[in-house]
PDB file of N, CA and C in Angstrom:
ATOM      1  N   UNK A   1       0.844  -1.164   0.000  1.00  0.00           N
ATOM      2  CA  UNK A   1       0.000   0.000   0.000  1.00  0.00           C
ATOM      3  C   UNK A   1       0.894   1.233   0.000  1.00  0.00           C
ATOM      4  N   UNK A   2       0.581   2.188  -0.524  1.00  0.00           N
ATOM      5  CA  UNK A   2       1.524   3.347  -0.673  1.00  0.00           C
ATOM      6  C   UNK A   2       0.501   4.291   0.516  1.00  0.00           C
ATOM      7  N   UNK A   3       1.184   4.753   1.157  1.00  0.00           N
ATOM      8  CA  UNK A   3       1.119   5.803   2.238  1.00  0.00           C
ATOM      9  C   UNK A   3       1.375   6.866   1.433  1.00  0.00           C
ATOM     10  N   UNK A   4       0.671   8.384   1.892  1.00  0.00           N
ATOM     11  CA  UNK A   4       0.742   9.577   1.905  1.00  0.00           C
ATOM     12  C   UNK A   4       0.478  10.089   2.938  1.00  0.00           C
ATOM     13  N   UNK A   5       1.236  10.686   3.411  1.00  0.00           N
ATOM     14  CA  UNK A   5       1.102  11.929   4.978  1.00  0.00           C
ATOM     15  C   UNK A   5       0.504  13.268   4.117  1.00  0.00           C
ATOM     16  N   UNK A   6      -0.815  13.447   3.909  1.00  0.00           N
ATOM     17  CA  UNK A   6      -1.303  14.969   3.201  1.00  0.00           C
ATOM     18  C   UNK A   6      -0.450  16.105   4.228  1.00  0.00           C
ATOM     19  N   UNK A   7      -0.609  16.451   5.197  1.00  0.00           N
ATOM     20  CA  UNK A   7       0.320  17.390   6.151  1.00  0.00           C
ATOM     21  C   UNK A   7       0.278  16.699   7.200  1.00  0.00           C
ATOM     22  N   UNK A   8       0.983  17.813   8.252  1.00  0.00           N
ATOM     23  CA  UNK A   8       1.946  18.135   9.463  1.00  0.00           C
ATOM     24  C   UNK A   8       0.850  17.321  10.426  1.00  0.00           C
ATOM     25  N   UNK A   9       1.492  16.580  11.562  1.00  0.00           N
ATOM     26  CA  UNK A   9       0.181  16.603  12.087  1.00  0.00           C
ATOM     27  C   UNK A   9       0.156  14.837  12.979  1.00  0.00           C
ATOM     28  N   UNK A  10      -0.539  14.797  13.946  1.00  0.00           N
ATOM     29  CA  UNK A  10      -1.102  13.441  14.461  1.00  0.00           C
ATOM     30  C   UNK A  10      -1.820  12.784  13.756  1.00  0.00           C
ATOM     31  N   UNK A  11      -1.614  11.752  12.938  1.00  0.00           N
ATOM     32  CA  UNK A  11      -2.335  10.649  12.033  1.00  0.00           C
ATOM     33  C   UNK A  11      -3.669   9.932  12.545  1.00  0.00           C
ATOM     34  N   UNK A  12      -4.427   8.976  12.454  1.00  0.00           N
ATOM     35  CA  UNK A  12      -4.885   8.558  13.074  1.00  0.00           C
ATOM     36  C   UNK A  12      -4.293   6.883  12.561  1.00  0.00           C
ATOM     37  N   UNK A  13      -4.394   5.501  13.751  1.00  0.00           N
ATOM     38  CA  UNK A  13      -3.694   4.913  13.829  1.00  0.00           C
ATOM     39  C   UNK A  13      -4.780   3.681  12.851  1.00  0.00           C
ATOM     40  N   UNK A  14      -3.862   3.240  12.202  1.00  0.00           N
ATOM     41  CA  UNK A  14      -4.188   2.072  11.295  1.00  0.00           C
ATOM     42  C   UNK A  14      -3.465   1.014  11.281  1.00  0.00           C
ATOM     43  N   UNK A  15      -4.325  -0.088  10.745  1.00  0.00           N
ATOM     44  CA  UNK A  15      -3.556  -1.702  10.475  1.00  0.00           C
ATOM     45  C   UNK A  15      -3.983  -2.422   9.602  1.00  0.00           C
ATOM     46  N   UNK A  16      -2.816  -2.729   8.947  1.00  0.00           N
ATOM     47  CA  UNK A  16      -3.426  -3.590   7.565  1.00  0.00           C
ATOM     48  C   UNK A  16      -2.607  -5.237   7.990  1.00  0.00           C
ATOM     49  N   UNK A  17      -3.935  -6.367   7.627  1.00  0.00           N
ATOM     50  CA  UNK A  17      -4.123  -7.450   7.507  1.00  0.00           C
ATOM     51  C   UNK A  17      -4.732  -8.449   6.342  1.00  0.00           C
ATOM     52  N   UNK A  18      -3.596  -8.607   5.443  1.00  0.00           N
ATOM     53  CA  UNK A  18      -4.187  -8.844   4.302  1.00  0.00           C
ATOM     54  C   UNK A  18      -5.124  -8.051   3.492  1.00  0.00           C
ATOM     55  N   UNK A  19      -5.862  -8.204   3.016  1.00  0.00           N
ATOM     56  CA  UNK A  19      -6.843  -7.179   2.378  1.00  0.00           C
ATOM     57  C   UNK A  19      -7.435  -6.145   3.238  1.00  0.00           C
ATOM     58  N   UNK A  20      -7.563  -6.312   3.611  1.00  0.00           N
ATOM     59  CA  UNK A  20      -8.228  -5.549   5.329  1.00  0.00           C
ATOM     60  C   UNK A  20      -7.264  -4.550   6.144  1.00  0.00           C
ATOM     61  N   UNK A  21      -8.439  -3.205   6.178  1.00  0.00           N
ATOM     62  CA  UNK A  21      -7.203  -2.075   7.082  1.00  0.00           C
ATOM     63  C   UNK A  21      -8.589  -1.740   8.053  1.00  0.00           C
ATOM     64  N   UNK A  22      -7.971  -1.454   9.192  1.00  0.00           N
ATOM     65  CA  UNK A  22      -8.576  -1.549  10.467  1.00  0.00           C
ATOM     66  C   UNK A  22      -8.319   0.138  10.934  1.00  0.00           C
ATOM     67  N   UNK A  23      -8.926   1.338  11.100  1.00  0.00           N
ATOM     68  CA  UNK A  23      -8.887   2.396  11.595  1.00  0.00           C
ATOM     69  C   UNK A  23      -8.957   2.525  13.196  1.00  0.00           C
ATOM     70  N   UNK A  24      -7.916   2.797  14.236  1.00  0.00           N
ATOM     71  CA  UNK A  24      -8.160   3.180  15.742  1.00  0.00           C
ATOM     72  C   UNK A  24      -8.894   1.955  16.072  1.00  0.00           C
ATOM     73  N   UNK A  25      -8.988   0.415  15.536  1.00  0.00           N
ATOM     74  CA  UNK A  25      -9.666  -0.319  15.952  1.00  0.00           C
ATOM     75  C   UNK A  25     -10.703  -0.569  16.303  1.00  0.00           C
ATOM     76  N   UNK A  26     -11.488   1.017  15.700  1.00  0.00           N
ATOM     77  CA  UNK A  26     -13.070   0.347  15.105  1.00  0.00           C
ATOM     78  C   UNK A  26     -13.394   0.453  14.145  1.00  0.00           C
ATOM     79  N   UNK A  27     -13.157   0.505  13.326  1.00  0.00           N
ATOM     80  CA  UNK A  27     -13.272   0.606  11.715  1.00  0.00           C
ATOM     81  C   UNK A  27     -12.624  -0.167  10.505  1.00  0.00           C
ATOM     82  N   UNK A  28     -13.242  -1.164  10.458  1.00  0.00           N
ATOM     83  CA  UNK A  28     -12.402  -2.309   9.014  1.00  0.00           C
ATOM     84  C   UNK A  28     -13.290  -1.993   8.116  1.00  0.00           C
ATOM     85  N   UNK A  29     -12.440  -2.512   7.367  1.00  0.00           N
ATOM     86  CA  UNK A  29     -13.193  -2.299   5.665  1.00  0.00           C
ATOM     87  C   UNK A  29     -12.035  -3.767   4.899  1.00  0.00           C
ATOM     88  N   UNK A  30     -12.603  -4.346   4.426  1.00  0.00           N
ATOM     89  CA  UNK A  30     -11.910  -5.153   3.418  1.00  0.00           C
ATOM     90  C   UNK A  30     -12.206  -4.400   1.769  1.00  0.00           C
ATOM     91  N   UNK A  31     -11.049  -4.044   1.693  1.00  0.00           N
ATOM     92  CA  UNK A  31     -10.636  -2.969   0.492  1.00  0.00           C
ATOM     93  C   UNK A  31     -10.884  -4.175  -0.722  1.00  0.00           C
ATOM     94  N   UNK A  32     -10.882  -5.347  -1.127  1.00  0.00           N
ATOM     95  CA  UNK A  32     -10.744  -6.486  -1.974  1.00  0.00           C
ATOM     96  C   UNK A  32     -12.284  -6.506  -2.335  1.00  0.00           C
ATOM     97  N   UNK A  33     -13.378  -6.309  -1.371  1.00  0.00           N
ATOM     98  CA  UNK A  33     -14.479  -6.183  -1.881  1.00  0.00           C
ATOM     99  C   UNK A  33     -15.177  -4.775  -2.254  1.00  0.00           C
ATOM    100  N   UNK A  34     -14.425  -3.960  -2.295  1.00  0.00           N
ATOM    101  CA  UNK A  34     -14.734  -2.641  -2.863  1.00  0.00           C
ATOM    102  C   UNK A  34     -14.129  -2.390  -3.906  1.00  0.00           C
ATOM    103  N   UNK A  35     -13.025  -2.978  -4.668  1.00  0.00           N
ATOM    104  CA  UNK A  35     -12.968  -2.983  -5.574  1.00  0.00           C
ATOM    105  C   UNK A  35     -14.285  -3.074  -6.979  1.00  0.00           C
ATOM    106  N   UNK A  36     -13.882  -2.453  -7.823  1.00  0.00           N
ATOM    107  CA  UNK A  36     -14.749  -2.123  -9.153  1.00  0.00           C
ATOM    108  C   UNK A  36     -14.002  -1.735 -10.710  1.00  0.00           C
ATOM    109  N   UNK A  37     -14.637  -1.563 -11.282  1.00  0.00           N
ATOM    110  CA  UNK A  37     -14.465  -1.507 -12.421  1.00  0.00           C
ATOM    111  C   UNK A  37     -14.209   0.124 -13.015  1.00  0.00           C
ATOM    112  N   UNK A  38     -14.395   0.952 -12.000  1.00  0.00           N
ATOM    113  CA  UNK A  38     -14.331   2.046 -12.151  1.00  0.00           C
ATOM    114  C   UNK A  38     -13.432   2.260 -10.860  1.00  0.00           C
ATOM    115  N   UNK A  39     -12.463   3.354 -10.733  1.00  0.00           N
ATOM    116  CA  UNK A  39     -11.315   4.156  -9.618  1.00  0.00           C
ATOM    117  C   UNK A  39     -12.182   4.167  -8.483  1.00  0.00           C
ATOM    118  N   UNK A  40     -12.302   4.067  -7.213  1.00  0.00           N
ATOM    119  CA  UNK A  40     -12.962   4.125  -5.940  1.00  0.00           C
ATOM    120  C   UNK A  40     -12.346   4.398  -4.891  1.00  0.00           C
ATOM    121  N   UNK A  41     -13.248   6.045  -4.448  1.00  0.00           N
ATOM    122  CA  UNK A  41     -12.214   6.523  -3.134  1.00  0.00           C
ATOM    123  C   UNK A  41     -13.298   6.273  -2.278  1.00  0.00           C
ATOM    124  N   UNK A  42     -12.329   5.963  -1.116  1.00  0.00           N
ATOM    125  CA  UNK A  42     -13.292   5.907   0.320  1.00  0.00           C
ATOM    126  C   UNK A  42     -12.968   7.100   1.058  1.00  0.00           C
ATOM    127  N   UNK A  43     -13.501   7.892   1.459  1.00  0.00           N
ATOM    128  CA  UNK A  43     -13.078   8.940   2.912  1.00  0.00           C
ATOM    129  C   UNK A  43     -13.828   8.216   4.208  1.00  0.00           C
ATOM    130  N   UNK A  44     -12.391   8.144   4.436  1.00  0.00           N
ATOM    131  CA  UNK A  44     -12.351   8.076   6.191  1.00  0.00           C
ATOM    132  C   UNK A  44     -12.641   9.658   7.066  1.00  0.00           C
ATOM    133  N   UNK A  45     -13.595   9.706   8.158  1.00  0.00           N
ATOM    134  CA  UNK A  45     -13.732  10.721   8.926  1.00  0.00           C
ATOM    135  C   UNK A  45     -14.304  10.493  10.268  1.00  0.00           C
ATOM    136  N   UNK A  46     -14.033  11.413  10.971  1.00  0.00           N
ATOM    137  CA  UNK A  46     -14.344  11.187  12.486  1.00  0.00           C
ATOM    138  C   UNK A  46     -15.816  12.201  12.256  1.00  0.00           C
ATOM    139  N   UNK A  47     -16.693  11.452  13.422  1.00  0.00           N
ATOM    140  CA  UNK A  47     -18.292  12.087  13.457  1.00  0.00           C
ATOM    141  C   UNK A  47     -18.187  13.079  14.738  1.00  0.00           C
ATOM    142  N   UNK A  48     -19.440  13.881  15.085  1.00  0.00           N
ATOM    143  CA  UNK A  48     -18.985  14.748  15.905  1.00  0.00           C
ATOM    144  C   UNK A  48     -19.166  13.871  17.403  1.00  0.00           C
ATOM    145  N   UNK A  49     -19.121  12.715  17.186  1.00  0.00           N
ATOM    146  CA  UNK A  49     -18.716  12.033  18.584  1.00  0.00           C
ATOM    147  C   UNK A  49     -17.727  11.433  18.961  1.00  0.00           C
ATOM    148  N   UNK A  50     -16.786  11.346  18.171  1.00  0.00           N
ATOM    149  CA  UNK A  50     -15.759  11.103  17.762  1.00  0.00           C
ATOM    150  C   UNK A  50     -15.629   9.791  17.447  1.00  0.00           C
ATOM    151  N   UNK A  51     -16.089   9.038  16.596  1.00  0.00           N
ATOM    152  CA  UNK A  51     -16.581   7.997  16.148  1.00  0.00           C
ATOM    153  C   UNK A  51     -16.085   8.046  14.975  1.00  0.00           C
ATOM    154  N   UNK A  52     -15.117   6.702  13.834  1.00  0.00           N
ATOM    155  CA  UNK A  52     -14.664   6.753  12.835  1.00  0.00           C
ATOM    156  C   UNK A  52     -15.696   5.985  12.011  1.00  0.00           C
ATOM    157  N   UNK A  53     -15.290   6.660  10.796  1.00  0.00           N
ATOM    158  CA  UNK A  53     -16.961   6.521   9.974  1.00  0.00           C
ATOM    159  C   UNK A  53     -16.445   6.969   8.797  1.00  0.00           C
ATOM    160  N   UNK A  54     -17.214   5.998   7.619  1.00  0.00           N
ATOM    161  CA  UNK A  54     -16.991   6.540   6.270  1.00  0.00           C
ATOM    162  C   UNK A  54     -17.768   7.531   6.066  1.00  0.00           C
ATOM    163  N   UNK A  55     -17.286   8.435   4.700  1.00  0.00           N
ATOM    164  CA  UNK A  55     -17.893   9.298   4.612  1.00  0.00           C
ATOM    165  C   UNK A  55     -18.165  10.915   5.084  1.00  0.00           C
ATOM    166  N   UNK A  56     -18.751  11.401   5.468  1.00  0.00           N
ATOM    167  CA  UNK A  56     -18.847  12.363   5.781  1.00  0.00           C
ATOM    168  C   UNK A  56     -19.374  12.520   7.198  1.00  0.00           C
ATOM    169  N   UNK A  57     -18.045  13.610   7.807  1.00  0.00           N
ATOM    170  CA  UNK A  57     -17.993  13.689   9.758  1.00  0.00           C
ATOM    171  C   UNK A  57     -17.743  15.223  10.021  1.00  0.00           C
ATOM    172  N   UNK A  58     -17.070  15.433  10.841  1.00  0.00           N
ATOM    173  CA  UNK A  58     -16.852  16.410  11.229  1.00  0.00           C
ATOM    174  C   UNK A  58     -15.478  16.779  10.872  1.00  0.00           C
ATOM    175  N   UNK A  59     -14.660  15.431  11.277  1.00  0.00           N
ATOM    176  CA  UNK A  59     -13.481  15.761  11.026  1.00  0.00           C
ATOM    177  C   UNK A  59     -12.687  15.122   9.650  1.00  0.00           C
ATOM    178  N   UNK A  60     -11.806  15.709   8.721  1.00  0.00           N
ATOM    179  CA  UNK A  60     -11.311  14.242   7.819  1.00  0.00           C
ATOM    180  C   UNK A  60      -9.986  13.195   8.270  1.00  0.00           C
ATOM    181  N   UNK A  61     -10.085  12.320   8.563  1.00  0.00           N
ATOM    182  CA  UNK A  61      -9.059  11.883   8.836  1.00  0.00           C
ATOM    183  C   UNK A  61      -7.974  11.091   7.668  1.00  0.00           C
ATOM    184  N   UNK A  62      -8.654  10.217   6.784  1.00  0.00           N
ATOM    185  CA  UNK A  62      -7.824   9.892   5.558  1.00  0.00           C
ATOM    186  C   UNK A  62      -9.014   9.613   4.802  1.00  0.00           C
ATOM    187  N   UNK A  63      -8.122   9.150   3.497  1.00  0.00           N
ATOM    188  CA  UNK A  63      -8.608   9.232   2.258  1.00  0.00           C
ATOM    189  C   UNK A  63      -7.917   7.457   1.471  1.00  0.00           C
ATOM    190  N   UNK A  64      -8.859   6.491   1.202  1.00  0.00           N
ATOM    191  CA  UNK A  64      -8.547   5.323   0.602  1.00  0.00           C
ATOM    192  C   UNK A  64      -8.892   5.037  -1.187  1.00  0.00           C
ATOM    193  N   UNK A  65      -8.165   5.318  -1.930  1.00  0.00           N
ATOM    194  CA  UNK A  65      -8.035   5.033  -3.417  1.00  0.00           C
ATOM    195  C   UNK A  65      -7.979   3.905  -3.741  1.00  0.00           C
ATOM    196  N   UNK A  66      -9.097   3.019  -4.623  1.00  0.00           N
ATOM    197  CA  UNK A  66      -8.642   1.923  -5.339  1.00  0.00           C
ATOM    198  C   UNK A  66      -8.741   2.168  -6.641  1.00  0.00           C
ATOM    199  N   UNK A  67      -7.458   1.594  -7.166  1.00  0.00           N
ATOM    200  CA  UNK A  67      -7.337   1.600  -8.456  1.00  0.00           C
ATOM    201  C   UNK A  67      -8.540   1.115  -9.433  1.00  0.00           C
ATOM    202  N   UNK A  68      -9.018   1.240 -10.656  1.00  0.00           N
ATOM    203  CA  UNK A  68      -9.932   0.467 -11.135  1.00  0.00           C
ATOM    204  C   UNK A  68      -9.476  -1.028 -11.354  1.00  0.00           C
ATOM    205  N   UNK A  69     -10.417  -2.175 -11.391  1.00  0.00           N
ATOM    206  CA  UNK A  69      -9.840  -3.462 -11.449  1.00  0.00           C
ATOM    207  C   UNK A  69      -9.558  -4.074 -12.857  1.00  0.00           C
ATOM    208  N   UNK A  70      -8.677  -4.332 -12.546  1.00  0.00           N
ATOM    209  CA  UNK A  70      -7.631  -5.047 -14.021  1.00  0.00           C
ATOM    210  C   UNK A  70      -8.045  -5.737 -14.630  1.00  0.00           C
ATOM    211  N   UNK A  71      -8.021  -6.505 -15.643  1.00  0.00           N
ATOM    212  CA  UNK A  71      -8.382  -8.054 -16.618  1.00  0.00           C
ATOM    213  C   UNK A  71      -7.236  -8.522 -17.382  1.00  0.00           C
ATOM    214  N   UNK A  72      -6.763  -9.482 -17.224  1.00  0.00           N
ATOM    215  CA  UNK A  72      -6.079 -10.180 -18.699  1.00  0.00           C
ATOM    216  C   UNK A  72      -7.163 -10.357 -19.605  1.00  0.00           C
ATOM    217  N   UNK A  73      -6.680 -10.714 -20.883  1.00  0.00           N
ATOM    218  CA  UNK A  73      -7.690 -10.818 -21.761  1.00  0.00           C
ATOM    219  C   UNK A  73      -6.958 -12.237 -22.698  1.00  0.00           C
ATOM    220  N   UNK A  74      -7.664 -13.060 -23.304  1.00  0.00           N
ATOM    221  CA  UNK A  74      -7.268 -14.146 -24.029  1.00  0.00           C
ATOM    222  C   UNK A  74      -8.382 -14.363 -25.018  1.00  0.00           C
ATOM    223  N   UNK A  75      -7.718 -14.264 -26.274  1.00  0.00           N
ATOM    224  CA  UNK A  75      -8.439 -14.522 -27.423  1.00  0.00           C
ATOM    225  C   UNK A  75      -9.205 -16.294 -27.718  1.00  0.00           C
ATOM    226  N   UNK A  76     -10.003 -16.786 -27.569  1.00  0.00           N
ATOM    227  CA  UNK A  76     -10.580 -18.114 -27.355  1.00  0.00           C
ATOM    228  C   UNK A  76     -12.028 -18.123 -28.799  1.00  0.00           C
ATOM    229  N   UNK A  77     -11.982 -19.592 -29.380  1.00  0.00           N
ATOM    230  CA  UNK A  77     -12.813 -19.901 -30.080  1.00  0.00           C
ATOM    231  C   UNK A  77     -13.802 -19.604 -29.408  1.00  0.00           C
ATOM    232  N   UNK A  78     -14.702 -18.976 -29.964  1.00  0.00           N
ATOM    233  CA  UNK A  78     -16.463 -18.822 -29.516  1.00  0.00           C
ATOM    234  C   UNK A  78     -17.665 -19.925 -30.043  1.00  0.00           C
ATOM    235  N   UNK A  79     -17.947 -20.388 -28.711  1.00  0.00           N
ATOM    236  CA  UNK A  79     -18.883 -20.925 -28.802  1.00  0.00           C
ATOM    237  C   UNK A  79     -20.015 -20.900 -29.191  1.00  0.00           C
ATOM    238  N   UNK A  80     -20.368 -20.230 -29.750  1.00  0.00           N
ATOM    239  CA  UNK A  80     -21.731 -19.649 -30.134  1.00  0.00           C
ATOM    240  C   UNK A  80     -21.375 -19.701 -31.454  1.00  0.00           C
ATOM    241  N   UNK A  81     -20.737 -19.769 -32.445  1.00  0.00           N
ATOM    242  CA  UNK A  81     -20.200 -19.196 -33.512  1.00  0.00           C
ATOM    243  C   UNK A  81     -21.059 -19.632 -34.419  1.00  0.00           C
ATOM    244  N   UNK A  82     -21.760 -19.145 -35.387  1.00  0.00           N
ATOM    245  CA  UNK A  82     -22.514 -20.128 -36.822  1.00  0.00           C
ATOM    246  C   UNK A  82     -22.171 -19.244 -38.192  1.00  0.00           C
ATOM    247  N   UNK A  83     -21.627 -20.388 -38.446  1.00  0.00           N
ATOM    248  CA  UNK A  83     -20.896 -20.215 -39.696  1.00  0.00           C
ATOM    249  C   UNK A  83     -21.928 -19.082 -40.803  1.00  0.00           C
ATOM    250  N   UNK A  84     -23.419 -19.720 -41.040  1.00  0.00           N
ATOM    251  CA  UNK A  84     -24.651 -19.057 -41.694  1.00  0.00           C
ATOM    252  C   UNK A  84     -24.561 -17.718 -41.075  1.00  0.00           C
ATOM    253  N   UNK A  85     -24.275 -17.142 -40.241  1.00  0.00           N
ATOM    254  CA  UNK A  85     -24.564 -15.657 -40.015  1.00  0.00           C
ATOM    255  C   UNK A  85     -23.711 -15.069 -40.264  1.00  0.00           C
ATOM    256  N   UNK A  86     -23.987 -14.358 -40.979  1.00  0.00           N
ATOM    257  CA  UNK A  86     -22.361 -13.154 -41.145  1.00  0.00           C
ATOM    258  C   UNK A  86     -22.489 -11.575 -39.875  1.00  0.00           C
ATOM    259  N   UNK A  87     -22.842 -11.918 -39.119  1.00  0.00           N
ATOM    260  CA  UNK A  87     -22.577 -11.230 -38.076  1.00  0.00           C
ATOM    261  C   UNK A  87     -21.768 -11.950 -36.458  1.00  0.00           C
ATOM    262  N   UNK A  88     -21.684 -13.270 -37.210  1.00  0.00           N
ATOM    263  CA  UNK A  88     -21.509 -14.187 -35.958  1.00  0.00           C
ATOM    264  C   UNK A  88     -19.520 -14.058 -36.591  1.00  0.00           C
ATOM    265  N   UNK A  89     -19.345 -14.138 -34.663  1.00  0.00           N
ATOM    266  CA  UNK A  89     -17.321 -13.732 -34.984  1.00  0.00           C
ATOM    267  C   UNK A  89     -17.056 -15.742 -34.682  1.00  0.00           C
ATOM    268  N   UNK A  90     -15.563 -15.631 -35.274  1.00  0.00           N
ATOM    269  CA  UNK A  90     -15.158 -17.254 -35.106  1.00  0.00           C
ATOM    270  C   UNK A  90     -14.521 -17.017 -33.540  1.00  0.00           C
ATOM    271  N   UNK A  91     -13.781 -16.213 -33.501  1.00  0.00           N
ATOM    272  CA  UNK A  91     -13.422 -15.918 -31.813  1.00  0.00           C
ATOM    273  C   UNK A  91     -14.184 -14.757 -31.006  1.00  0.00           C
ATOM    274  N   UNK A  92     -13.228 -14.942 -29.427  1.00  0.00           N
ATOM    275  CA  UNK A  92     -14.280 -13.913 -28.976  1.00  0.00           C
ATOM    276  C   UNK A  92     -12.949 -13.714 -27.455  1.00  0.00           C
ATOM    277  N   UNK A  93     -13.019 -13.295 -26.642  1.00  0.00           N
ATOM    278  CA  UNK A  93     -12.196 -12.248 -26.127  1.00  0.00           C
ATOM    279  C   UNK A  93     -12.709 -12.722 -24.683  1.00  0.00           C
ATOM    280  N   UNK A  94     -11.906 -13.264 -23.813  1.00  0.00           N
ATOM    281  CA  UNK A  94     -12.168 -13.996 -22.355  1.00  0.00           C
ATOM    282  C   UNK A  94     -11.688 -13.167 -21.683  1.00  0.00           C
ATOM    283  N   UNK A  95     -11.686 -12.500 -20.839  1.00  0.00           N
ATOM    284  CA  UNK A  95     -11.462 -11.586 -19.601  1.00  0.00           C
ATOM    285  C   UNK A  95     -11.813 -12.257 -18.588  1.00  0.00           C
ATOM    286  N   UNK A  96     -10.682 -12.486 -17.764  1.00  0.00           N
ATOM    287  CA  UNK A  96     -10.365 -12.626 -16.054  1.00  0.00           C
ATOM    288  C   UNK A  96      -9.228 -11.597 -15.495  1.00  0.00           C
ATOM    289  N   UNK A  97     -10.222 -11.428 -14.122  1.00  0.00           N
ATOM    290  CA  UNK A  97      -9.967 -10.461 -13.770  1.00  0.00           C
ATOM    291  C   UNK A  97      -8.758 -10.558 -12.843  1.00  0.00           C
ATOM    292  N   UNK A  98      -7.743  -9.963 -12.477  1.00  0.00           N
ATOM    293  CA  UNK A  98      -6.351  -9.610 -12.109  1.00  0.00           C
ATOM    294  C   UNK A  98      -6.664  -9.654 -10.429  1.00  0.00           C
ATOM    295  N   UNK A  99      -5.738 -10.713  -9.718  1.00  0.00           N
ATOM    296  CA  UNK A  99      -6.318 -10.850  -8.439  1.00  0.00           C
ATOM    297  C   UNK A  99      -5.879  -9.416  -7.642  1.00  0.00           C
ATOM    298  N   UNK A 100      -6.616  -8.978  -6.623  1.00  0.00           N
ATOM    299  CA  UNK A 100      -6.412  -7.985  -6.160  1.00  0.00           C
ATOM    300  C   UNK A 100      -5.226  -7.984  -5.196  1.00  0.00           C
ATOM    301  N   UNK A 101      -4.142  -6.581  -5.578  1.00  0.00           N
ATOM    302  CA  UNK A 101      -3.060  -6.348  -4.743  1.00  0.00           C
ATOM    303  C   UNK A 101      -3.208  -4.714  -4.369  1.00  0.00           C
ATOM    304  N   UNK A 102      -2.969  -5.626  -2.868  1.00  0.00           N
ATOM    305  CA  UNK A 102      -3.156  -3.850  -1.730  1.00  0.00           C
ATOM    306  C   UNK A 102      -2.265  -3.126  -2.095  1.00  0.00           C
ATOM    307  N   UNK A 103      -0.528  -3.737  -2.563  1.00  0.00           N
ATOM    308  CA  UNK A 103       0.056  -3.147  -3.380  1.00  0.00           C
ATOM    309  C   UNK A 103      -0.398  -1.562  -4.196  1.00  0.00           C
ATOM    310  N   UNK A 104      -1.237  -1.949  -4.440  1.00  0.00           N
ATOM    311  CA  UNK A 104      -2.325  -1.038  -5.858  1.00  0.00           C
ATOM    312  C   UNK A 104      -2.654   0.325  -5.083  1.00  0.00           C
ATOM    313  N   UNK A 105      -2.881   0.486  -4.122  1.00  0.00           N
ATOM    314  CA  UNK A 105      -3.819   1.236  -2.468  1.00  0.00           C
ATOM    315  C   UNK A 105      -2.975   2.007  -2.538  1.00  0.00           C
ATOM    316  N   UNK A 106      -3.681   3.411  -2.575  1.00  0.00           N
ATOM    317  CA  UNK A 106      -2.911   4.332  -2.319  1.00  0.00           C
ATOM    318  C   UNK A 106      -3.636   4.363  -0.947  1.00  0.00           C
ATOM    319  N   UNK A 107      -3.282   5.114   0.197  1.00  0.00           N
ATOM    320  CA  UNK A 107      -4.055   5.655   1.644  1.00  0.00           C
ATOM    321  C   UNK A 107      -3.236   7.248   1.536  1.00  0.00           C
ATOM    322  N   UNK A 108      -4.467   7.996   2.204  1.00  0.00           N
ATOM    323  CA  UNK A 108      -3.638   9.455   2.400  1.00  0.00           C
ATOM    324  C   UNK A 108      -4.088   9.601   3.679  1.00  0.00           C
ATOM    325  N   UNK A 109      -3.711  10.022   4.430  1.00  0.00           N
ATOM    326  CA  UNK A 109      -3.577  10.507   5.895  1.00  0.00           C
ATOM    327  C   UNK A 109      -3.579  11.587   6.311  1.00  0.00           C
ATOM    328  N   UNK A 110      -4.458  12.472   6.894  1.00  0.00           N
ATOM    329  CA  UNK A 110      -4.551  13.730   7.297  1.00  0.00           C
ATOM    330  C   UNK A 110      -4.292  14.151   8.654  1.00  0.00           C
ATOM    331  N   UNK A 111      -4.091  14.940   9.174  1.00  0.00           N
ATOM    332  CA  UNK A 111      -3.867  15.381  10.812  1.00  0.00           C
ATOM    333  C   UNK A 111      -4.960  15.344  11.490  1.00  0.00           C
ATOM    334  N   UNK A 112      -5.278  14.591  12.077  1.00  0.00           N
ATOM    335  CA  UNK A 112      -6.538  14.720  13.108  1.00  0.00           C
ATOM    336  C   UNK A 112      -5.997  15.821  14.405  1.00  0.00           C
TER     337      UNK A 112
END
């Protein structure tokens, strides 16, 4: 995961466990199932009870980026194929998707 310190300042304390980052120890999120097909930020923030919480609080504490999710792609005979249609293709284009690395994670960190 790539760390960013945005500024100066007391962090708030985190832990990553495999896919999974844990905020001040009440707050997990398994980042592997938030992944998508499109870029996905999470904001982390404290509420005005001081309670860590996605989204929108009082305070910001960090900021979690996932990259959009990857595919190999492999060209494969299509099954469907009939020769009689001339709109029908002889191959066709297999996509699996790229297992997820926290690697990928950016986190930014703000001063609480």
């Amino acid at each position: 995961m790539n760390v960013i310190n945005v500024n100066e300042g007391p962090k708030m304390e985190y832990s990553v466990s495999k896919n999974k980052i844990t905020f001040a120890d009440e707050l997990m999120l398994n980042l592997e199932k938030r992944e998508r097909d499109y870029p996905v930020s999470i904001d982390i923030c404290i509420d005005k009870f001081g309670m860590v919480t996605t989204g929108l609080g009082v305070r910001y504490a960090a900021q979690i980026e996932i990259p959009e999710r990857q595919y190999t792609e492999e060209v494969i005979d299509n099954p469907d194929y009939d020769p009689e249609d001339p709109q029908s293709q002889k191959t066709t284009i297999k996509k699996e998707p790229v297992p997820f690395n926290m690697a990928n994670v950016t986190l930014k960190l703000y001063a609480i």
